[in-house]
N, C-alpha and C. Protein backbone atom coordinates (compact mmCIF):
# COMPACT_ATOMS: atom_id res chain seq x y z
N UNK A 1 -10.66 -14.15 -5.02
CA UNK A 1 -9.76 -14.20 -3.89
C UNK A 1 -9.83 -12.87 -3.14
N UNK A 2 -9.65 -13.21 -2.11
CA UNK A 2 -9.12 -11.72 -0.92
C UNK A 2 -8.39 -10.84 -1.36
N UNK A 3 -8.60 -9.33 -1.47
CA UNK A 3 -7.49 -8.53 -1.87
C UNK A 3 -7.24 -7.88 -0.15
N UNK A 4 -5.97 -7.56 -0.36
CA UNK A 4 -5.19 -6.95 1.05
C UNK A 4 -4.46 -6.19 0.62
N UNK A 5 -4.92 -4.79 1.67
CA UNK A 5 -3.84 -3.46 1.82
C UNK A 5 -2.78 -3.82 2.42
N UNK A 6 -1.28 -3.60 1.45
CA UNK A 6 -0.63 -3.55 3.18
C UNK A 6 0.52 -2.35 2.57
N UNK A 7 0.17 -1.93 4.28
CA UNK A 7 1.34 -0.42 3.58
C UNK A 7 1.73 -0.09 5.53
N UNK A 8 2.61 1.11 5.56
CA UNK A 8 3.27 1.68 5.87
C UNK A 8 3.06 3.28 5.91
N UNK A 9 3.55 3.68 7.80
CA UNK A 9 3.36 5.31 7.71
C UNK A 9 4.49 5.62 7.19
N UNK A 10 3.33 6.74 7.02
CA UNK A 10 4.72 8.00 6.53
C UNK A 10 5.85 8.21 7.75
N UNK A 11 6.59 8.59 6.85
CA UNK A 11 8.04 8.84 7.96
C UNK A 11 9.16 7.59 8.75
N UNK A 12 8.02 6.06 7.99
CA UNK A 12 8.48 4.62 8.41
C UNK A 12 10.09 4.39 7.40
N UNK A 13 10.02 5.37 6.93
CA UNK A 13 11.33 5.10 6.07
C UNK A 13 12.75 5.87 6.38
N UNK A 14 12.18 6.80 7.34
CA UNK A 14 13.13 8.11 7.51
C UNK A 14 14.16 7.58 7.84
N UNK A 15 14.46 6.49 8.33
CA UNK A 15 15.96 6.33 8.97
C UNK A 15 16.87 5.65 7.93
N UNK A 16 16.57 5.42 6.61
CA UNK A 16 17.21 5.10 5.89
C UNK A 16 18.17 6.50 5.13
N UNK A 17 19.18 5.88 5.08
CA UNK A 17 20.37 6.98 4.54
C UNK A 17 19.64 7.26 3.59
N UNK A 18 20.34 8.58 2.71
CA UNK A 18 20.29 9.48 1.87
C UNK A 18 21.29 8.25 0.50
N UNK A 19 22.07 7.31 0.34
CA UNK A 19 22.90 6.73 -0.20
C UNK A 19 22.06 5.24 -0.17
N UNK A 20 21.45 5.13 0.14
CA UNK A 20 20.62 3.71 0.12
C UNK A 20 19.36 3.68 -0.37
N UNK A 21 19.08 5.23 -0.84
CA UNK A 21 17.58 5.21 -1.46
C UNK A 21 17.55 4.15 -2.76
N UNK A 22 18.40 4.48 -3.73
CA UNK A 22 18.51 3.36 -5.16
C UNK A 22 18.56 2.31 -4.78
N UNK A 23 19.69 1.57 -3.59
CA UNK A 23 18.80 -0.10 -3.06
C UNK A 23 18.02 -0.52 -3.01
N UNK A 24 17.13 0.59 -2.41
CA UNK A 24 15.66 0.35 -1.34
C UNK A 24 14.79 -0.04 -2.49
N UNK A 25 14.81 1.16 -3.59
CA UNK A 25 14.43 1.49 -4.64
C UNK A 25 14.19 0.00 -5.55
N UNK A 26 15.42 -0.55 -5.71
CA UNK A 26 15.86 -2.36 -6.57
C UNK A 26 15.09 -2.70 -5.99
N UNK A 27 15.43 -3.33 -4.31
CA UNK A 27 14.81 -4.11 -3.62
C UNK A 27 13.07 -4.00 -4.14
N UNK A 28 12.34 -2.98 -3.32
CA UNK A 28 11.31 -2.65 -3.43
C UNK A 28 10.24 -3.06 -4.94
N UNK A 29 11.24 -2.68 -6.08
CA UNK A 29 10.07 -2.76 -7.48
C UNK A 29 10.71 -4.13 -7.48
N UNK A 30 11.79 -5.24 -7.50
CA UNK A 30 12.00 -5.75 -7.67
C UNK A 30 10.58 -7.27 -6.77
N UNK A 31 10.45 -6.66 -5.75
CA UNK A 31 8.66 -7.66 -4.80
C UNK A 31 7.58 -7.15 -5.43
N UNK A 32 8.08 -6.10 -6.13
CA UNK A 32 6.83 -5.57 -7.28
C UNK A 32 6.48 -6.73 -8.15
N UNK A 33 7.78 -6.99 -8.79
CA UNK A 33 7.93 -7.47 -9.91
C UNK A 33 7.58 -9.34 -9.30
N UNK A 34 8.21 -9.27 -8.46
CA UNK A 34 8.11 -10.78 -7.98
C UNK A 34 6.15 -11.20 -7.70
N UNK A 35 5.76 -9.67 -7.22
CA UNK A 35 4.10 -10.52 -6.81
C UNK A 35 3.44 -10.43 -8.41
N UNK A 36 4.29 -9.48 -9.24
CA UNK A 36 3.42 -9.44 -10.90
C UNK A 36 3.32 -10.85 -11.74
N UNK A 37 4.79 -11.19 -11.20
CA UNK A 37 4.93 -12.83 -11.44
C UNK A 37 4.33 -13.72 -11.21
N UNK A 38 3.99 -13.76 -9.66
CA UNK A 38 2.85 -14.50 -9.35
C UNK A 38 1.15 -14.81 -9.53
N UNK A 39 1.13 -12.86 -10.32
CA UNK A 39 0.27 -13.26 -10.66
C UNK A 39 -1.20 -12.64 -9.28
N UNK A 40 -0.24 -12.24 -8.24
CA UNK A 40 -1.10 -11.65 -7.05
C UNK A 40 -1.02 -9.98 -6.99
N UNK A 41 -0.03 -9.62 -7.39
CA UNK A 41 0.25 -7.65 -7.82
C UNK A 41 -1.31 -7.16 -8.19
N UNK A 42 -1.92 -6.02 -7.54
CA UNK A 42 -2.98 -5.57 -8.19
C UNK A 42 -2.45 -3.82 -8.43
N UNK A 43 -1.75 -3.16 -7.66
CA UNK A 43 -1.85 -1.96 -7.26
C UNK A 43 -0.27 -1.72 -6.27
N UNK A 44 0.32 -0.54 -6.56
CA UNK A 44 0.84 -0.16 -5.07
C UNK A 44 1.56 1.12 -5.41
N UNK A 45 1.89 2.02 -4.43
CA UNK A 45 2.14 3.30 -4.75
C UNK A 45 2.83 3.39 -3.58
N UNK A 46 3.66 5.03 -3.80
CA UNK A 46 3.65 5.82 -2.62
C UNK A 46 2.95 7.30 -2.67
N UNK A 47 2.65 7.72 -1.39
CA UNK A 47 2.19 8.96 -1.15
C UNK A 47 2.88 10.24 -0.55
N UNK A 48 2.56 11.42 -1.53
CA UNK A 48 3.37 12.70 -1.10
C UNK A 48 2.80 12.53 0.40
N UNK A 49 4.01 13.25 0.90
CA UNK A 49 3.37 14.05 2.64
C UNK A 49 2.71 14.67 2.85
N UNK A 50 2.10 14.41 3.34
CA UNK A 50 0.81 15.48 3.92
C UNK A 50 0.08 16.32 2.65
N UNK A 51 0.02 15.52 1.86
CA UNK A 51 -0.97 16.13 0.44
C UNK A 51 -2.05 15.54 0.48
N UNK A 52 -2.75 15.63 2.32
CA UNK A 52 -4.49 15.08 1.62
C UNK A 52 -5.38 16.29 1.72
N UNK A 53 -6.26 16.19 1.15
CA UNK A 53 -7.43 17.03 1.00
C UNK A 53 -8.59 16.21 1.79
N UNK A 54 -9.30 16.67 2.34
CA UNK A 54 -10.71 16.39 3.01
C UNK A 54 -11.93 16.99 2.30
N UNK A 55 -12.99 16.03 1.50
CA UNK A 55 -13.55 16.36 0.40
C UNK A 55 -15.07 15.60 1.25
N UNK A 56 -15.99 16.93 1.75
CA UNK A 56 -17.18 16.55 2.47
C UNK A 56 -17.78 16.65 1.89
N UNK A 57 -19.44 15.60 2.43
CA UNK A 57 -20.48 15.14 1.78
C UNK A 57 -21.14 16.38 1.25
N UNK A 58 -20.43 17.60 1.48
CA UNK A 58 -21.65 19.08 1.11
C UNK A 58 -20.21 19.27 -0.63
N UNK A 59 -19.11 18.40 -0.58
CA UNK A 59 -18.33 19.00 -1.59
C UNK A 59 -17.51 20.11 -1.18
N UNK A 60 -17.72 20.79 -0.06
CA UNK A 60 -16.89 21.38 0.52
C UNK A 60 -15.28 20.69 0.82
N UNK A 61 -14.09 21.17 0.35
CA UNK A 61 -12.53 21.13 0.74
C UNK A 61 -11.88 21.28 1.48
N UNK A 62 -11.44 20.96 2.26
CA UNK A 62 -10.40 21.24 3.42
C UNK A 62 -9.16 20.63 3.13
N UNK A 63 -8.07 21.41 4.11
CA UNK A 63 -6.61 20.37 3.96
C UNK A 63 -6.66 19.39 5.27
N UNK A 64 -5.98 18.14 4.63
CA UNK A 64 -6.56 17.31 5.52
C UNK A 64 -5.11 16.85 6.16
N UNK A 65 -4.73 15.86 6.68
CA UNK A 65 -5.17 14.55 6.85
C UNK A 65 -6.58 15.02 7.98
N UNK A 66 -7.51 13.81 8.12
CA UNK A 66 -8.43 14.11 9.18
C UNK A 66 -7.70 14.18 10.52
N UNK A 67 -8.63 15.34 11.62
CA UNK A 67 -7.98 15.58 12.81
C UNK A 67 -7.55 14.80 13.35
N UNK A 68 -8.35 13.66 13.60
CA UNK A 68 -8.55 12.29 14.33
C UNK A 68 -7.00 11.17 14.41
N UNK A 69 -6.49 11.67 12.98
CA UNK A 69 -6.03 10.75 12.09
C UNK A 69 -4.58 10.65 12.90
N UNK A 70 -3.95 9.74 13.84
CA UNK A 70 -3.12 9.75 14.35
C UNK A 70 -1.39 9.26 13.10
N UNK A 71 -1.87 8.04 12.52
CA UNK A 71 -0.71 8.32 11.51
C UNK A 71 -1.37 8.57 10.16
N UNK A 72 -0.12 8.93 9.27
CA UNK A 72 -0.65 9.16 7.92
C UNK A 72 0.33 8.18 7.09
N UNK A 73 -0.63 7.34 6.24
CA UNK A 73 -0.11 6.29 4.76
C UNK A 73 0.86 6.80 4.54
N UNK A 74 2.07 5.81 4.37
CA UNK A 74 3.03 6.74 3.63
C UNK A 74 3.28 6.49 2.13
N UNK A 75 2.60 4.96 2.40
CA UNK A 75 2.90 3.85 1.03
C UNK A 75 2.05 2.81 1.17
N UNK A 76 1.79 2.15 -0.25
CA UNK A 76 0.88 1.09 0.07
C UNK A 76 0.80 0.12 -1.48
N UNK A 77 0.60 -1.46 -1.05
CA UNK A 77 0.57 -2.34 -1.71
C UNK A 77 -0.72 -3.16 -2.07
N UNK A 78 -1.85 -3.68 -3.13
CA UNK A 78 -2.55 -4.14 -2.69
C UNK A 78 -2.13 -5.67 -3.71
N UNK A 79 -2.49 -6.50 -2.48
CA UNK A 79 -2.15 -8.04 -3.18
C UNK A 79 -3.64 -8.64 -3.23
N UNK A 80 -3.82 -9.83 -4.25
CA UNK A 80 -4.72 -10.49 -4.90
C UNK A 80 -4.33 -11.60 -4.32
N UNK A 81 -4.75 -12.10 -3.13
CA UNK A 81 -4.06 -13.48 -2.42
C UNK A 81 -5.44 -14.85 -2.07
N UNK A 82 -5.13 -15.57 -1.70
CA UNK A 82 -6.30 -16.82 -1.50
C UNK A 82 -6.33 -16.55 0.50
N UNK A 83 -5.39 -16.17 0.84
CA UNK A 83 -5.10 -16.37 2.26
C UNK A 83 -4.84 -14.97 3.16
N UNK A 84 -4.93 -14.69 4.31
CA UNK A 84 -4.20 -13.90 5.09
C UNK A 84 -2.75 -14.18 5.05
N UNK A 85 -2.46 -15.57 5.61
CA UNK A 85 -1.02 -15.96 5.59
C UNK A 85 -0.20 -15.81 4.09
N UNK A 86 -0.81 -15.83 3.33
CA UNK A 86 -0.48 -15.44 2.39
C UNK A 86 0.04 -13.97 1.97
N UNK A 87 -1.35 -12.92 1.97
CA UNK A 87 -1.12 -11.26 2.30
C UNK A 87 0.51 -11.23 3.35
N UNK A 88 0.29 -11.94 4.37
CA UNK A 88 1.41 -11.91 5.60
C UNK A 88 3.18 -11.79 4.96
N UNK A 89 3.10 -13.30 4.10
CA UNK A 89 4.59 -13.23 3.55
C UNK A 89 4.76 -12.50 2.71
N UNK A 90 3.56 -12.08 1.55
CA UNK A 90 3.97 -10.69 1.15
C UNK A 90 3.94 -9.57 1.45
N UNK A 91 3.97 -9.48 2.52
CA UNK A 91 4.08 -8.24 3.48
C UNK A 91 4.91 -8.30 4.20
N UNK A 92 5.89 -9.22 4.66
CA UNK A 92 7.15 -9.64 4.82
C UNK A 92 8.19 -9.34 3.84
N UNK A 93 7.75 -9.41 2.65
CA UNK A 93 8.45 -9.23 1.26
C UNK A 93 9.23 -8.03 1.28
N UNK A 94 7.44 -7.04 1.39
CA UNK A 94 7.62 -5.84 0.77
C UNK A 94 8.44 -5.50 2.15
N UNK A 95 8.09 -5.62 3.31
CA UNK A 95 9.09 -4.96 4.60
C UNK A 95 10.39 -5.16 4.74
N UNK A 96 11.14 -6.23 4.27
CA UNK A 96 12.70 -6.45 3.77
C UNK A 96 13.00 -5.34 2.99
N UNK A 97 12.06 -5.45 1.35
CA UNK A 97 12.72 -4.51 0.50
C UNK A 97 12.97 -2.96 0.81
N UNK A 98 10.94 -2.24 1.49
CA UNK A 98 10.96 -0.80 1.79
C UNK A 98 12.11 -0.46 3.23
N UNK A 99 12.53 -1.80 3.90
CA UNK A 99 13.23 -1.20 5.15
C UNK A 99 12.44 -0.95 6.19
N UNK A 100 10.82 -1.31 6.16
CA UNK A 100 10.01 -0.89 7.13
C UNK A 100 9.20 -1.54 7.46
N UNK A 101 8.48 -1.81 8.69
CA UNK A 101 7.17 -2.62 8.75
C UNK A 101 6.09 -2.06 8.16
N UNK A 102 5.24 -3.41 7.78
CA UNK A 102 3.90 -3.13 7.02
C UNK A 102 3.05 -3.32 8.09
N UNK A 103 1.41 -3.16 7.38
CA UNK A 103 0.68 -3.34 8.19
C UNK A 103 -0.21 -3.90 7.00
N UNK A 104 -1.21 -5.03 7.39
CA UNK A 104 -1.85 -5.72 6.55
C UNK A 104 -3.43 -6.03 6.92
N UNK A 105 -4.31 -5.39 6.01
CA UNK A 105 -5.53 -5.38 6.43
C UNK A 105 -6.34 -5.78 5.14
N UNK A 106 -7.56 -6.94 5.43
CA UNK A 106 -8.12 -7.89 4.28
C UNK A 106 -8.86 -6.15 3.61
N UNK A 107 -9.49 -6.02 2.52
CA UNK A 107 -10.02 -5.08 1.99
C UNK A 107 -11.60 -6.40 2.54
N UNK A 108 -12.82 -5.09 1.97
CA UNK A 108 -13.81 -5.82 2.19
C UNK A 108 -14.13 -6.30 0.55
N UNK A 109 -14.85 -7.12 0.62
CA UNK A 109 -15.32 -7.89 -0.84
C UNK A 109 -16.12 -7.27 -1.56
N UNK A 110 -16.46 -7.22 -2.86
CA UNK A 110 -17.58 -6.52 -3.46
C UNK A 110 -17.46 -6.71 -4.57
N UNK A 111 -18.53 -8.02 -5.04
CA UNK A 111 -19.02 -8.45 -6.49
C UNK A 111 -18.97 -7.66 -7.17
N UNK A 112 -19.87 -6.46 -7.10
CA UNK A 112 -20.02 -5.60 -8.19
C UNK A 112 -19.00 -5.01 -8.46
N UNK A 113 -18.02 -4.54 -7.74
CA UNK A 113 -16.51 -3.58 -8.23
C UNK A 113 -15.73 -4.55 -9.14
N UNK A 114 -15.93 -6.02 -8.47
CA UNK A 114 -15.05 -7.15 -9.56
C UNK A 114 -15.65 -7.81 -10.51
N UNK A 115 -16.57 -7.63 -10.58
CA UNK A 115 -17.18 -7.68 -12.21
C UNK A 115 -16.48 -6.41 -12.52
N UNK A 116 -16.67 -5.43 -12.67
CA UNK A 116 -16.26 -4.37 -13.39
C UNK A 116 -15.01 -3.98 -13.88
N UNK A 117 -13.74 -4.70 -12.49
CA UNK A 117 -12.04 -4.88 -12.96
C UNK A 117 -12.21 -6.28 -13.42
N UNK A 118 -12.84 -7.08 -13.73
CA UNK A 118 -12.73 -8.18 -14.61
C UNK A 118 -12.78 -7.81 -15.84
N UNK A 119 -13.94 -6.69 -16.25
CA UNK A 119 -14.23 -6.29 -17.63
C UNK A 119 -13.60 -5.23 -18.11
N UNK A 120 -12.24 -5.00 -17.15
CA UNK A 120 -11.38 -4.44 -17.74
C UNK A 120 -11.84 -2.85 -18.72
């Protein structure tokens, strides 16, 4: 099946009170828990601010995000789905629980990486 990113910039959360973080918090692991159920959950995290590094083809380091890079990830989900429309309502899910819109993009496919998380 299709796996799909769907996440959220940074700072998509800021307008939530300081007293509603532990809701957000329920809500949130709780579509965790609901896509683990299903059986579609592969992955999902959040990301510190502005903690990227830029790691070039010479191995050379920089602090990143890239220049280019107009927003930065703030958070992100990846679902194991048969459908887009599918990815969609759980990305609906997760945007009730985090308080924020997602954004949902198919990953590309690749036999060889899923043989390899098959064999665990």
């Amino acid at each position: 099946m299709p796996r799909y990113l769907i996440s959220f910039n940074e700072g998509a959360m800021d307008h939530i009170p300081d007293g509603d973080w532990g809701d957000v918090g329920k809500a949130s692991h709780a579509v965790i828990q609901e896509a683990a159920d299903a059986g579609v959950w592969v992955f999902a995290g959040g990301l510190e601010r502005q903690r990227a590094s830029i790691v070039g083809t010479d191995g050379m380091v920089t602090d990143g995000p890239f220049p280019e890079t107009k927003e930065v990830i703030g958070g992100f989900a990846v679902v194991d789905v048969a459908t887009r429309e599918e990815a969609l309502a759980w990305a609906a899910k997760i945007a009730a629980g985090c308080r924020c819109a997602q954004e949902v993009r198919e990953l590309m496919p690749d036999a060889q990486t899923d043989e390899l998380l098959r064999k665990g």
